[in-house]
N, C-alpha and C. Protein backbone atom coordinates (compact mmCIF):
# COMPACT_ATOMS: atom_id res chain seq x y z
N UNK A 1 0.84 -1.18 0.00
CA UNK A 1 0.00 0.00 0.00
C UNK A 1 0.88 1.24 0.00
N UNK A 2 0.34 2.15 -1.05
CA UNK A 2 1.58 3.23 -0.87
C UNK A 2 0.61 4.69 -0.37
N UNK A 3 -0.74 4.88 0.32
CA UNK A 3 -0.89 5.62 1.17
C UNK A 3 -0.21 5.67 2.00
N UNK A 4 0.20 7.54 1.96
CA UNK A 4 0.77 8.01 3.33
C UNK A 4 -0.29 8.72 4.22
N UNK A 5 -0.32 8.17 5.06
CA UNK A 5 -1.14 8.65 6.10
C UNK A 5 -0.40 9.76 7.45
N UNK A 6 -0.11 11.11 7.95
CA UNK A 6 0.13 11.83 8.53
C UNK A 6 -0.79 11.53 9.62
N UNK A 7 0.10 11.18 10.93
CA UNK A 7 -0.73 11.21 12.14
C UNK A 7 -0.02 12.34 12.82
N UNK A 8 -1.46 13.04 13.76
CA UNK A 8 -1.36 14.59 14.59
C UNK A 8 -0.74 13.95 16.07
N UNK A 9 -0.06 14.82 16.46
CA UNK A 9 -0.50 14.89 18.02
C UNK A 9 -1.53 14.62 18.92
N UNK A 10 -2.23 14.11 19.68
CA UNK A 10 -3.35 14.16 20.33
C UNK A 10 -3.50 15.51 20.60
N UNK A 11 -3.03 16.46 21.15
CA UNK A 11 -3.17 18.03 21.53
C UNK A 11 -3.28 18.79 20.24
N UNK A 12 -2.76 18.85 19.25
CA UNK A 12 -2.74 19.30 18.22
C UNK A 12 -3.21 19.28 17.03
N UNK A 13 -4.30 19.53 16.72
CA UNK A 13 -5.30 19.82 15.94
C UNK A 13 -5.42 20.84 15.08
N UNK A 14 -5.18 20.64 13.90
CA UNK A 14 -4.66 22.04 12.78
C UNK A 14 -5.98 22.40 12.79
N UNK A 15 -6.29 24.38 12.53
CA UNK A 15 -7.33 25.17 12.59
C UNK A 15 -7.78 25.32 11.05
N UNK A 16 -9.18 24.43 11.25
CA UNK A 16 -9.95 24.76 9.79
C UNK A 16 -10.86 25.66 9.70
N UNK A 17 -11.27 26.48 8.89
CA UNK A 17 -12.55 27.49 9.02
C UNK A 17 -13.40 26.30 8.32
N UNK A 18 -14.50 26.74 8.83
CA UNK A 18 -15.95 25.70 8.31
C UNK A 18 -15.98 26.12 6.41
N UNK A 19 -16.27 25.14 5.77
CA UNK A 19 -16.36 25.10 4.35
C UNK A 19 -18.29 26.03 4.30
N UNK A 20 -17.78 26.67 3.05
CA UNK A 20 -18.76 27.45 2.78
C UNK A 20 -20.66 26.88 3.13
N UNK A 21 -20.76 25.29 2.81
CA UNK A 21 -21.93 24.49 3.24
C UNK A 21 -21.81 24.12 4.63
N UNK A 22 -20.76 24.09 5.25
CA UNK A 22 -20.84 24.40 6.94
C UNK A 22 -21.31 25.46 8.02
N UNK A 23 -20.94 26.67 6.70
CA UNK A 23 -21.67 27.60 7.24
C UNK A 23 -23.11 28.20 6.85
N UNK A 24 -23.77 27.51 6.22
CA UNK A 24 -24.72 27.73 5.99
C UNK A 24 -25.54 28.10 4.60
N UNK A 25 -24.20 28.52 4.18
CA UNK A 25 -24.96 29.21 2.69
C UNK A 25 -23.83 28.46 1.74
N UNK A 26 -24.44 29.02 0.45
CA UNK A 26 -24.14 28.43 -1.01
C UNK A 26 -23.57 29.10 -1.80
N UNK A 27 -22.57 28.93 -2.73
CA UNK A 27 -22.44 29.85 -3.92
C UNK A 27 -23.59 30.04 -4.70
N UNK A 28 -23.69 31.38 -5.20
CA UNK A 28 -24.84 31.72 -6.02
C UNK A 28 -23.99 31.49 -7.20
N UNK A 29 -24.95 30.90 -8.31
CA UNK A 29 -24.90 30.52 -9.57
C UNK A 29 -25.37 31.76 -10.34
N UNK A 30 -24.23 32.57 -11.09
CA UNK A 30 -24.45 33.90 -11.69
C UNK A 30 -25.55 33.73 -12.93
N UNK A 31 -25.61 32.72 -13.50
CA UNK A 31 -26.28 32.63 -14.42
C UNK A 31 -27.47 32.38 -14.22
N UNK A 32 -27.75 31.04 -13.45
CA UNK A 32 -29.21 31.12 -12.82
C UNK A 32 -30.00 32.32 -12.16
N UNK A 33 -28.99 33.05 -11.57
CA UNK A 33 -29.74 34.40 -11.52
C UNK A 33 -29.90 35.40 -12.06
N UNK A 34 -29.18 35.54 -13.36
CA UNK A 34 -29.60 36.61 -13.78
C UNK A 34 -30.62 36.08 -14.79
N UNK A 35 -30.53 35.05 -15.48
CA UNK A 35 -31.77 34.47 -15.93
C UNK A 35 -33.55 34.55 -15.35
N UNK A 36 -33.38 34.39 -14.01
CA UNK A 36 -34.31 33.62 -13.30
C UNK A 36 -35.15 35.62 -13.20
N UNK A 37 -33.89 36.39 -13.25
CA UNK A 37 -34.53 37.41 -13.03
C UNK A 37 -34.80 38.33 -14.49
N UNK A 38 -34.40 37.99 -15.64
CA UNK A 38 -34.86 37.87 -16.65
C UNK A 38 -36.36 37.56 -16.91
N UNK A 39 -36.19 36.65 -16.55
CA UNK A 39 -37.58 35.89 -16.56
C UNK A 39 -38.86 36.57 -15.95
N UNK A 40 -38.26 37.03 -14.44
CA UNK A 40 -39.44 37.77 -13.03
C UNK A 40 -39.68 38.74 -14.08
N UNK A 41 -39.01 39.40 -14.79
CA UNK A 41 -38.62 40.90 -15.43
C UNK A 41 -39.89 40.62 -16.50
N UNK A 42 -40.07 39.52 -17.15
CA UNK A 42 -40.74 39.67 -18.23
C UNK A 42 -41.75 38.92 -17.97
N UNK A 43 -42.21 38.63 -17.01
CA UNK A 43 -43.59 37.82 -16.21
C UNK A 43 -44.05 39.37 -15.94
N UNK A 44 -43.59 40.29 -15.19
CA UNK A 44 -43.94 41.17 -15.15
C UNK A 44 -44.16 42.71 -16.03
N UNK A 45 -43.77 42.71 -16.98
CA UNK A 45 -44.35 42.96 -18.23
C UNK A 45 -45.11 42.79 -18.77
N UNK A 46 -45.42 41.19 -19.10
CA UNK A 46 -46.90 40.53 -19.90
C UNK A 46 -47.67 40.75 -18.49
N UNK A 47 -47.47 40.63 -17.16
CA UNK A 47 -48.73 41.27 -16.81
C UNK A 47 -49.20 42.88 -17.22
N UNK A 48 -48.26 43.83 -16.77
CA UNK A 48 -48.76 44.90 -17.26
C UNK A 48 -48.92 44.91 -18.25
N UNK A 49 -49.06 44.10 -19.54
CA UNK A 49 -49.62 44.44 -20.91
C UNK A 49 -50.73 43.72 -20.64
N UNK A 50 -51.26 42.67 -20.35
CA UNK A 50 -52.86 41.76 -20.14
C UNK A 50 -53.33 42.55 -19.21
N UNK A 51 -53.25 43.82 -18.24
CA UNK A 51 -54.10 44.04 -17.25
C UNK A 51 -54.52 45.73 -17.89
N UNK A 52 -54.05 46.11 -18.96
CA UNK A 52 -54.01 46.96 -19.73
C UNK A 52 -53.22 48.55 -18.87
N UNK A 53 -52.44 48.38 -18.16
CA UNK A 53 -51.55 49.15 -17.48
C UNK A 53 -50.77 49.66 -18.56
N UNK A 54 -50.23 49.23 -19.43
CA UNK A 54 -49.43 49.55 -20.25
C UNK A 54 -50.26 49.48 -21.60
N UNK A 55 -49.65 49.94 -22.42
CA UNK A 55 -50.34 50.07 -23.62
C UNK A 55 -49.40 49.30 -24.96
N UNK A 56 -49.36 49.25 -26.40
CA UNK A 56 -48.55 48.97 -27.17
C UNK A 56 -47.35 49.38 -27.65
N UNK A 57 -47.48 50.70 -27.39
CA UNK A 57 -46.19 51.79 -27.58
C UNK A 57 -45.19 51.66 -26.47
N UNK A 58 -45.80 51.49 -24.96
CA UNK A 58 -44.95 51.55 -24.42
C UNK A 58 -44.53 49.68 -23.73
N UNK A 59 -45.12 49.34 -24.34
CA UNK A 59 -43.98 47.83 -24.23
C UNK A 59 -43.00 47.63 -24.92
N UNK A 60 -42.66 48.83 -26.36
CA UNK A 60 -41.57 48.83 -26.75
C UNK A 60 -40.63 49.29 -26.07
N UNK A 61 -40.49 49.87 -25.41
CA UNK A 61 -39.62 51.00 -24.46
C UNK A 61 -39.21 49.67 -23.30
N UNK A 62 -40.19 48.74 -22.90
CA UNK A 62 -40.38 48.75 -21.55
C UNK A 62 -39.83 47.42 -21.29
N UNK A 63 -40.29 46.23 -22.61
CA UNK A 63 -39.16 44.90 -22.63
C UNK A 63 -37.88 45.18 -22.42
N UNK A 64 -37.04 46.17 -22.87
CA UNK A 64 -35.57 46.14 -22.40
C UNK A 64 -35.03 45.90 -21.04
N UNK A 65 -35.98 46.51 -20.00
CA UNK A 65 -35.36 46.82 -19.15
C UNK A 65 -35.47 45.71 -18.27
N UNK A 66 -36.15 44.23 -18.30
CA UNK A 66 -35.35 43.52 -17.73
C UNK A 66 -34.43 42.73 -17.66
N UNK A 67 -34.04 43.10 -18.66
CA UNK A 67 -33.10 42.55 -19.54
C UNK A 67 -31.68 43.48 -19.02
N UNK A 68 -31.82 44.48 -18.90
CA UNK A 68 -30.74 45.68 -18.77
C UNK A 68 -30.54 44.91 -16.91
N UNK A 69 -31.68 45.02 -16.21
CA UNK A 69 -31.79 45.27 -14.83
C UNK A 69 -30.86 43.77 -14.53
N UNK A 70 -31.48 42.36 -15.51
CA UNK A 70 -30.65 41.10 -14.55
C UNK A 70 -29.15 41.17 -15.05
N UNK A 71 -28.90 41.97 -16.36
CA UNK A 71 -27.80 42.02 -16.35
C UNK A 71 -27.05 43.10 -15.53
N UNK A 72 -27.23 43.81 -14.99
CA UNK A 72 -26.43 44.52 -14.45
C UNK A 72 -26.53 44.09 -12.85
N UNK A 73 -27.57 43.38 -12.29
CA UNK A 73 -27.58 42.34 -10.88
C UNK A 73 -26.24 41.40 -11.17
N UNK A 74 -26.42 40.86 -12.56
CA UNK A 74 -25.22 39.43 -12.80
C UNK A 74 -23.55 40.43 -12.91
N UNK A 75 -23.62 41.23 -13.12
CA UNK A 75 -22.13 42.09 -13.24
C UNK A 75 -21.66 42.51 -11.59
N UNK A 76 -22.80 43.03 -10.66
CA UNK A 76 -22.59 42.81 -9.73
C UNK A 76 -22.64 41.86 -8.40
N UNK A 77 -23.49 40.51 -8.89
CA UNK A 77 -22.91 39.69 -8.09
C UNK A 77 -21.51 39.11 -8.50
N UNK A 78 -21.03 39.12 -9.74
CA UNK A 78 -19.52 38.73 -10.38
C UNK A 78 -18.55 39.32 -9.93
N UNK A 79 -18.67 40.94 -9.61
CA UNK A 79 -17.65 41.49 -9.06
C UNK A 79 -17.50 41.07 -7.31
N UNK A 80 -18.93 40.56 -6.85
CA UNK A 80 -18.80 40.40 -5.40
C UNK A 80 -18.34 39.05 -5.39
N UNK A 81 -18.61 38.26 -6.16
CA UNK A 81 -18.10 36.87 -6.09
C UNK A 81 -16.54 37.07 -6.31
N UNK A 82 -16.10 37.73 -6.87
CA UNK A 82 -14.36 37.60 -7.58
C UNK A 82 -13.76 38.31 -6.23
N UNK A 83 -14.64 39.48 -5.63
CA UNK A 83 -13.80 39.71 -4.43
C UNK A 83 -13.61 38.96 -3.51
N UNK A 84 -14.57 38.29 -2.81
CA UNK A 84 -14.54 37.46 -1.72
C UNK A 84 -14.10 36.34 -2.35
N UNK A 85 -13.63 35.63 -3.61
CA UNK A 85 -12.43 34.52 -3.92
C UNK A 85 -11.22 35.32 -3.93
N UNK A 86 -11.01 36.72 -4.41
CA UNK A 86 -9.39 37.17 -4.15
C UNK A 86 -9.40 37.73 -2.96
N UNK A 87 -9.84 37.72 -1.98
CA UNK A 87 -9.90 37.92 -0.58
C UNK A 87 -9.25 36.57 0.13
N UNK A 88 -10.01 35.55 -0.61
CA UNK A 88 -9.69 33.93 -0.02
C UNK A 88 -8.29 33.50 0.06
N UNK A 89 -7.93 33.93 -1.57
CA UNK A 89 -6.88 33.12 -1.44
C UNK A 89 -5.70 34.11 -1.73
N UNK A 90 -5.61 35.01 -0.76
CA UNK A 90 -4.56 36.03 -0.70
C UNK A 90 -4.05 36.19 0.91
């Protein structure tokens, strides 16, 4: 058998921080969210066009913007994700 196995001290116990699912939470998946909010973005649109809130003219104007809004959520959870990994491993 060519496992090497490292045995500790009984007193000595190297210091781990808890892994990210130890502590409770998850990496967010950038894509699933900016999608998912893509999506909220334009659920909420075709309502205001079926409840007649909006009109035809201005659903041209008005589809962009959830489109603009999950992308610019996904640019800033990317920059918060890249900090807290170059935070990690620095």
């Amino acid at each position: 058998m060519s496992e090497h196995v490292q045995e500790q001290e009984p007193g000595l116990e190297q210091e781990q921080q808890p892994t990210i699912w130890e502590a409770g939470r998850h990496p967010v998946n950038i894509g699933q969210l900016v999608m998912g909010l893509a999506f909220l973005g334009l659920v909420a649109v075709w309502a205001l066009f079926t409840t007649d809130a909006v009109d035809g003219g201005d659903v041209r104007w008005l589809l962009p913007v959830p489109f603009v809004l999950a992308g610019a959520t996904g640019l800033v959870a990317s920059a918060a994700s890249g900090a807290a990994r170059r935070d990690r491993w620095s």
